[in-house]
C-alpha atoms as a PDB file:
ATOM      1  CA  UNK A   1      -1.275 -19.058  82.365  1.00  0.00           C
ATOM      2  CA  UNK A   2      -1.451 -20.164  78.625  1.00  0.00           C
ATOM      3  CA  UNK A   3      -5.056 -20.594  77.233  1.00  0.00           C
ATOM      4  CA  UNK A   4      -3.813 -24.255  76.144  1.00  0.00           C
ATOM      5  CA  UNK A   5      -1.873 -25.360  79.173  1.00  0.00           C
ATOM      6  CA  UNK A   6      -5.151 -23.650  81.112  1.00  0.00           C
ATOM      7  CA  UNK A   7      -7.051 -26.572  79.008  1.00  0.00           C
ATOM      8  CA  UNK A   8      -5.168 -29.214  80.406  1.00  0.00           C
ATOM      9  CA  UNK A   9      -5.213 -28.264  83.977  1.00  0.00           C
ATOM     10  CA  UNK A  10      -9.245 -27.952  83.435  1.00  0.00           C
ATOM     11  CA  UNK A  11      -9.105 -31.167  81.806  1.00  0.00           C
ATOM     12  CA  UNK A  12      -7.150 -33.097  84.349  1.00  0.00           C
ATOM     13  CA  UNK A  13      -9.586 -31.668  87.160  1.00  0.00           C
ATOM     14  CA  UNK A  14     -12.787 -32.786  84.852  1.00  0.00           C
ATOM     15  CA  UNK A  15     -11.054 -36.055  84.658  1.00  0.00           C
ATOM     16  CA  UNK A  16     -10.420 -36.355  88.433  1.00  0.00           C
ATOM     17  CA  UNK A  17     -14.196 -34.863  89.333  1.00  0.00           C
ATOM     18  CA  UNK A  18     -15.274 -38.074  86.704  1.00  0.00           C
ATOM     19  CA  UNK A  19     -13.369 -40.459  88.637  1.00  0.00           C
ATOM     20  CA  UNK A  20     -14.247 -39.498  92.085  1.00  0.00           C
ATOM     21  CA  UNK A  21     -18.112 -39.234  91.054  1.00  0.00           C
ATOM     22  CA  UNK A  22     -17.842 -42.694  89.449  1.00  0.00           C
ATOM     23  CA  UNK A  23     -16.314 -43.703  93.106  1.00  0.00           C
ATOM     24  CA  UNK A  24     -18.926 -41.638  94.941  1.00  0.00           C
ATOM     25  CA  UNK A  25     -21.897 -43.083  93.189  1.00  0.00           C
ATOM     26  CA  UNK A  26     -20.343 -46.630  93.294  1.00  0.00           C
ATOM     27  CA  UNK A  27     -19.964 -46.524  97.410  1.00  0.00           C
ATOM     28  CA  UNK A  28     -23.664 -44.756  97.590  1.00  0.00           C
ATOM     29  CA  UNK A  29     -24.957 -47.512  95.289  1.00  0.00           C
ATOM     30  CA  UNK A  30     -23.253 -50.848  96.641  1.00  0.00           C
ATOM     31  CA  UNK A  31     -26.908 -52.563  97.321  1.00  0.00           C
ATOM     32  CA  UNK A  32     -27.999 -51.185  94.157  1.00  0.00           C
ATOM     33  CA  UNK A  33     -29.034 -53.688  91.223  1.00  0.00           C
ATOM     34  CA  UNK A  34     -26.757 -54.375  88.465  1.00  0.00           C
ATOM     35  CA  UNK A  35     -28.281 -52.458  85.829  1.00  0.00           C
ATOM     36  CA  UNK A  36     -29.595 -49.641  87.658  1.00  0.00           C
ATOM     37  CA  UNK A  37     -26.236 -48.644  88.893  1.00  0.00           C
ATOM     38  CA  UNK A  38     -24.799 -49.058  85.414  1.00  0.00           C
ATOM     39  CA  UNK A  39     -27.424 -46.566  84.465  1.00  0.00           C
ATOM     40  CA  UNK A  40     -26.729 -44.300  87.067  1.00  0.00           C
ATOM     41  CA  UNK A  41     -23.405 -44.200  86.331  1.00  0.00           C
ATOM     42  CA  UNK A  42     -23.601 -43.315  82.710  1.00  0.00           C
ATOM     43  CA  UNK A  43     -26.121 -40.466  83.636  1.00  0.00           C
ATOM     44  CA  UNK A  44     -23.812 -38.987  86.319  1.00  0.00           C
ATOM     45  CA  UNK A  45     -20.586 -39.312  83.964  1.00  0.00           C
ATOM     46  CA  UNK A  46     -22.640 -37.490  81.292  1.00  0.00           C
ATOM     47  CA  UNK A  47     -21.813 -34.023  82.629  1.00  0.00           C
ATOM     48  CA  UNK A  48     -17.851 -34.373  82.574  1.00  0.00           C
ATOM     49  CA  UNK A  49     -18.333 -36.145  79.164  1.00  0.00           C
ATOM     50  CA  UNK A  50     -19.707 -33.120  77.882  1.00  0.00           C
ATOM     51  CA  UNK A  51     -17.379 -31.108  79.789  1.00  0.00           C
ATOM     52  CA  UNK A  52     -14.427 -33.000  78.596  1.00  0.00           C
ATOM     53  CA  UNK A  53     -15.714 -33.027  75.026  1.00  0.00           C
ATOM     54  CA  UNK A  54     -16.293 -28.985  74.763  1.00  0.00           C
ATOM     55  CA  UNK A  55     -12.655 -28.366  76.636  1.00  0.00           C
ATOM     56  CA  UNK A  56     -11.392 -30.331  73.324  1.00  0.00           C
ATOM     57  CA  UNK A  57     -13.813 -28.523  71.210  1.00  0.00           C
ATOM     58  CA  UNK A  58     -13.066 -24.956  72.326  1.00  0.00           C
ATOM     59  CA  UNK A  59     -10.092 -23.662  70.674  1.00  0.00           C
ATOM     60  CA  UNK A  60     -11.352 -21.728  68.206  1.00  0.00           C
ATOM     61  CA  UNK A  61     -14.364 -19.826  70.734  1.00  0.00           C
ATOM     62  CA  UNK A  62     -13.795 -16.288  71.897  1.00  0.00           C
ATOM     63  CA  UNK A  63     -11.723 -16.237  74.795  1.00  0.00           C
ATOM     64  CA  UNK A  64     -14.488 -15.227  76.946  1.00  0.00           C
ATOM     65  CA  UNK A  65     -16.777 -18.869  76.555  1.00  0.00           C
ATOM     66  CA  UNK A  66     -13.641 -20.393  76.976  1.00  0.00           C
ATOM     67  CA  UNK A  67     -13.298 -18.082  80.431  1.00  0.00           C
ATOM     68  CA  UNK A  68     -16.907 -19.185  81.302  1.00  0.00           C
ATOM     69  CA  UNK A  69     -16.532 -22.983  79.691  1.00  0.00           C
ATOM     70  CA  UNK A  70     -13.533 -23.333  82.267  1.00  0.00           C
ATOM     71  CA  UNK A  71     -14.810 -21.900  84.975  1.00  0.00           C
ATOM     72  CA  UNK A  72     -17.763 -24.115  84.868  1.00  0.00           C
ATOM     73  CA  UNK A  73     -15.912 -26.652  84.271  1.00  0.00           C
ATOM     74  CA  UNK A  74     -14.854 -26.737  87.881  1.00  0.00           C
ATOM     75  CA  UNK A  75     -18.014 -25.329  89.591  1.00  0.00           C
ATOM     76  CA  UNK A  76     -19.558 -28.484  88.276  1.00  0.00           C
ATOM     77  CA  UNK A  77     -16.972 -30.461  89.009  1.00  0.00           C
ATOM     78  CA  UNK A  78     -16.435 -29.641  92.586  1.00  0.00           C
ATOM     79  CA  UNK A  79     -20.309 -29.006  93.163  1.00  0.00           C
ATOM     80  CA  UNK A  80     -20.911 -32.699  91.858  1.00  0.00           C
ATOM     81  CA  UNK A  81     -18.150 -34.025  94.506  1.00  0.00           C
ATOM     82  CA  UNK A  82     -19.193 -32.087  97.218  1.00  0.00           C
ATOM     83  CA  UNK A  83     -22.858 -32.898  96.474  1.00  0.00           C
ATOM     84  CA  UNK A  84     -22.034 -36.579  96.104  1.00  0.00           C
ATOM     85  CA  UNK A  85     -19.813 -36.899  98.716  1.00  0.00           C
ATOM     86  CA  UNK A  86     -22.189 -35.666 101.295  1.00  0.00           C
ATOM     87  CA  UNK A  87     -24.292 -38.374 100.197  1.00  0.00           C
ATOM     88  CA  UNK A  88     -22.496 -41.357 100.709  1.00  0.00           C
ATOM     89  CA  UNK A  89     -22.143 -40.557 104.597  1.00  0.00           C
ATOM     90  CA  UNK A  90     -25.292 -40.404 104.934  1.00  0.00           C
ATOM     91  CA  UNK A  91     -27.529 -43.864 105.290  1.00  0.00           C
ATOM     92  CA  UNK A  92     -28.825 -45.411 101.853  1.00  0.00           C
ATOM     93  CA  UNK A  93     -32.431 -44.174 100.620  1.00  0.00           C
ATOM     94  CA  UNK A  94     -34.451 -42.731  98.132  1.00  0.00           C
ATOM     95  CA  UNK A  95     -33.657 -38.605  99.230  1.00  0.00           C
ATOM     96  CA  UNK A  96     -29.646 -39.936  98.079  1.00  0.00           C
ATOM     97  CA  UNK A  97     -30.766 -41.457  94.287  1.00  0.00           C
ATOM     98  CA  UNK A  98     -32.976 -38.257  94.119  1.00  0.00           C
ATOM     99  CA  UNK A  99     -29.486 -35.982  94.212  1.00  0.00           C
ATOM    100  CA  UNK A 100     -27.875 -38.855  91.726  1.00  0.00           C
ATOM    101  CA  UNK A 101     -31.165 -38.763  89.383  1.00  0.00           C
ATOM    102  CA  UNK A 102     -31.226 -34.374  89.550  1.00  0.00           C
ATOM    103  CA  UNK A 103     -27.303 -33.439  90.013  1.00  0.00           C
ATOM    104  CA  UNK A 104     -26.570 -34.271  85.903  1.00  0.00           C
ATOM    105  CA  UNK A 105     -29.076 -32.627  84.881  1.00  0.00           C
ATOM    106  CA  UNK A 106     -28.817 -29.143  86.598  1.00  0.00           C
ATOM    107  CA  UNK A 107     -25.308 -29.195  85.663  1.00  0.00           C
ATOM    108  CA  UNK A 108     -26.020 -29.895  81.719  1.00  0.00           C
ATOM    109  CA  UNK A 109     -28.303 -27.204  82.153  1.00  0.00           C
ATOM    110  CA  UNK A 110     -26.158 -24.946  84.504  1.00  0.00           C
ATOM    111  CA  UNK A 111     -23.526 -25.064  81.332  1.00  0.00           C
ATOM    112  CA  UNK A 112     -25.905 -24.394  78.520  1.00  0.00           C
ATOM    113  CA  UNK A 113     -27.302 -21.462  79.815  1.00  0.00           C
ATOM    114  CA  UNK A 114     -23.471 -19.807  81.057  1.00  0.00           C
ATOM    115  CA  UNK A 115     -22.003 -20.940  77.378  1.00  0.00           C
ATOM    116  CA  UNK A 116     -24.925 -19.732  75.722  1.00  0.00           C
ATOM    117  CA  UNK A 117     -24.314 -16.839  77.610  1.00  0.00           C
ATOM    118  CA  UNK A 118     -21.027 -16.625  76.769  1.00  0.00           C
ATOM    119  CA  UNK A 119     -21.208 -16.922  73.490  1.00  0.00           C
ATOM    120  CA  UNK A 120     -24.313 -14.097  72.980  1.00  0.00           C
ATOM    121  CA  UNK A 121     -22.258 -11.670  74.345  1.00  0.00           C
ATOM    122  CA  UNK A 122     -19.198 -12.402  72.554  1.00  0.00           C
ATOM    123  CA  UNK A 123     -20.982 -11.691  69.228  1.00  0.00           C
ATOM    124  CA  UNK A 124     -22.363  -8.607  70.452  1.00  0.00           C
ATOM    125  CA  UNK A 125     -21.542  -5.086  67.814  1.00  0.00           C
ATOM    126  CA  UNK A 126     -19.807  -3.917  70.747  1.00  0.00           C
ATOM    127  CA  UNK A 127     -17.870  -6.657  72.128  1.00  0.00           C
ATOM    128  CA  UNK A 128     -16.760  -6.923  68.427  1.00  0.00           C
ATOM    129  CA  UNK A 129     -15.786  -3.002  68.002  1.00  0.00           C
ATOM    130  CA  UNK A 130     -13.492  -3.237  70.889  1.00  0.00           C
ATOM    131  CA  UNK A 131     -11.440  -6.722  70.129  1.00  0.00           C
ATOM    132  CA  UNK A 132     -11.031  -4.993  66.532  1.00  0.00           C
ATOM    133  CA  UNK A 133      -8.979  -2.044  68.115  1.00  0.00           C
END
């Protein structure tokens, strides 16, 4: 598949995992106050912002961060519906806003670490030596 048409399928599943965690933490938080579940909402949408914004961002990165950016793109999009999902069967209660409060973070920090990854070992002398043959 075509790095750019690869972008938009990623894309379009970021989108969907942003809409179905927006649903997800909307059921799980129905007796929630006002503002609190506006808050929680912006802090779980934060990942797939971020996710949505590098996919745009990415064209000119070696081809392997894109690799990793797009494969991370959908372990933290399905991980954060599968995560969430489980939650909203399950009775109301603190344990459930813990996942909510700690999900967005791991994942910002899940991607920083594989991109930085990524990215360390596309620059390395070698790496470089063998994309110049």
């Amino acid at each position: 598949m075509r790095p750019d048409r690869l972008r938009g399928v990623v894309l379009t599943v970021v989108a969907a995992g942003a809409v179905g965690s927006l649903a997800l933490t909307l059921a799980a938080g129905r007796n929630t106050p006002w503002l609190l579940l506006v808050l929680f909402v912006i802090w779980v949408l934060s990942p797939f912002v971020a996710l949505a914004w590098a996919n745009v961002r990415s064209q000119r990165w070696s081809t392997l961060t894109r690799a990793t950016l797009y494969g991370m793109s959908l372990v933290v999009t399905l991980g954060s519906l599968a995560i969430y999902g489980g939650l909203v069967k399950r009775p109301s209660g603190s344990a459930n806003a813990f996942m909510f409060v700690v999900v967005p973070p791991l994942s910002w920090a899940l991607l920083a670490v594989a991109l930085a990854l990524a990215m360390l070992l596309s620059r390395s002398p070698s790496r470089r030596q063998e994309e110049h043959r």
